[in-house]
Protein backbone atom coordinates (compact mmCIF):
# COMPACT_ATOMS: atom_id res chain seq x y z
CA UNK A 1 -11.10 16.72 9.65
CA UNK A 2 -14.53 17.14 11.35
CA UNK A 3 -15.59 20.28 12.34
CA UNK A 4 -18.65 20.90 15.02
CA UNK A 5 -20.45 24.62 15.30
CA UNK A 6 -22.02 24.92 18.28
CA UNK A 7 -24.00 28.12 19.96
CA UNK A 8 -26.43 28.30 23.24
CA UNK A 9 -29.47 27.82 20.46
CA UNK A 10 -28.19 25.14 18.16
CA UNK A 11 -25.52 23.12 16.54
CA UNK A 12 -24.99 25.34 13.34
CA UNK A 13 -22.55 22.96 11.97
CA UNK A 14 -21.72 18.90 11.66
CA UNK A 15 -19.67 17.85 8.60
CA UNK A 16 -16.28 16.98 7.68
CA UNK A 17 -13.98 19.72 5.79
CA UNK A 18 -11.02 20.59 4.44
CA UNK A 19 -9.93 23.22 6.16
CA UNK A 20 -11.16 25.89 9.15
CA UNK A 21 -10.15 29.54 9.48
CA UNK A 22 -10.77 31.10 12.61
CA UNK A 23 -9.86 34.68 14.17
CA UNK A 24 -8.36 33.49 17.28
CA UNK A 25 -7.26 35.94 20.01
CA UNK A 26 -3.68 36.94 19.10
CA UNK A 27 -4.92 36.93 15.31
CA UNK A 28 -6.42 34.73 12.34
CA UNK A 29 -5.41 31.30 11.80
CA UNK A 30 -5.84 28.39 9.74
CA UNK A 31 -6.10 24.80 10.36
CA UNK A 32 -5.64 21.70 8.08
CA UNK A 33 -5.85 17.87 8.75
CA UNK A 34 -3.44 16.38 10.83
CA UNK A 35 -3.13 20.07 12.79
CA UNK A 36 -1.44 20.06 16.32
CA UNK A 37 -3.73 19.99 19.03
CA UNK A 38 -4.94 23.46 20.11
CA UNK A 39 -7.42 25.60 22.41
CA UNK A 40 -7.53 29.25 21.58
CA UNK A 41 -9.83 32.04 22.32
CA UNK A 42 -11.78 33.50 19.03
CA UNK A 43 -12.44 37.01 19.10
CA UNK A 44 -15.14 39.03 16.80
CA UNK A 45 -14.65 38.10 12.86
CA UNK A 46 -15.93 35.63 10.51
CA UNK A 47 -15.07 31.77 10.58
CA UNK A 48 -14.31 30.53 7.40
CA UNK A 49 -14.99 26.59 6.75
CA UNK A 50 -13.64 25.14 2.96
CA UNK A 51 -16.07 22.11 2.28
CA UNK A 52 -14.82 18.72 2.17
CA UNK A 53 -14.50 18.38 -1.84
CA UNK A 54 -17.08 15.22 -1.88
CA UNK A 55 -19.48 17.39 -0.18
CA UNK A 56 -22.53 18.96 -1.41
CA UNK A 57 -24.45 21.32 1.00
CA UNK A 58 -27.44 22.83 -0.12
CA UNK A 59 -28.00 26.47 0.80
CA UNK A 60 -31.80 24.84 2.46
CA UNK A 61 -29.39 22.58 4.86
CA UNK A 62 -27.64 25.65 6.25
CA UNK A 63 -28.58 27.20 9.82
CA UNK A 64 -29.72 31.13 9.01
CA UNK A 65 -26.14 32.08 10.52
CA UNK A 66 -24.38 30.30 7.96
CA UNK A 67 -23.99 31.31 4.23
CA UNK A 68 -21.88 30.58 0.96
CA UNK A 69 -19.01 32.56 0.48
CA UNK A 70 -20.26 34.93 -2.40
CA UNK A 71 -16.94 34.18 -4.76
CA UNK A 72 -16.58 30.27 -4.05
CA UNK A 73 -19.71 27.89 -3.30
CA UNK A 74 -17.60 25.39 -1.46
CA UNK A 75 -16.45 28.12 1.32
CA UNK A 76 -18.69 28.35 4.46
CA UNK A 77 -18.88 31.76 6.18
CA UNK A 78 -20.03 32.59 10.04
CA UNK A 79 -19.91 35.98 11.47
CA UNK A 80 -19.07 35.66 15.17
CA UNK A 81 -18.81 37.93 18.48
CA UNK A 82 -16.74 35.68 20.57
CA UNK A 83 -16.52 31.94 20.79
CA UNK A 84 -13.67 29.09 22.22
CA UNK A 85 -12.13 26.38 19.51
CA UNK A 86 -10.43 23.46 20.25
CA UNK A 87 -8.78 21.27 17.95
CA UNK A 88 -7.57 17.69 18.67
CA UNK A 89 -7.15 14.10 16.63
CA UNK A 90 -8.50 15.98 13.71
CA UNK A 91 -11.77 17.40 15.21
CA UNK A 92 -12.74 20.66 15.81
CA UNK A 93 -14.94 22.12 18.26
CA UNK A 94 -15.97 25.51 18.01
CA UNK A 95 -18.05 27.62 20.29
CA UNK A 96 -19.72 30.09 19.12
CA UNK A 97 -21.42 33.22 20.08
């Protein structure tokens, strides 16, 4: 799937993954390939983003926000306040604040 970051300063994010967890409004949630379409409020928590398995980010292509998962170099991690996601034919949008 192909995920996009997005915030009022920047696009944080642009790459295909594997997978995207997200604490939505009514609690945390996963998302593979091939999810059902969705639009859900995020509240305050971190967004977790498992790399594609071909990919190789380099910590100097990461947006300051952004930052390896300390036990597992192909997990993403973004602290957010708030933000909107929506999901649909396998790409995710997620705004960010």
């Amino acid at each position: 799937m192909f995920l996009e970051i997005v915030t009022p300063e920047a696009i944080l994010f642009s790459s295909e993954v594997d997978s995207i967890f997200v604490p939505g409004s009514n609690g945390e949630f996963q998302m593979l390939n091939n999810h059902a379409p969705v639009v859900s409020v995020l509240k305050e928590g971190t967004v977790k983003i498992h790399l594609h398995s071909q990919e190789q980010i380099h910590k100097d292509d990461l947006k300051g926000a952004l930052a390896f998962h300390p036990e597992d170099a192909k997990i993403l991690t973004l602290a957010i306040n708030s933000g909107t996601l929506e999901f649909n034919e396998n790409k995710a949008i997620i705004l960010a604040d």
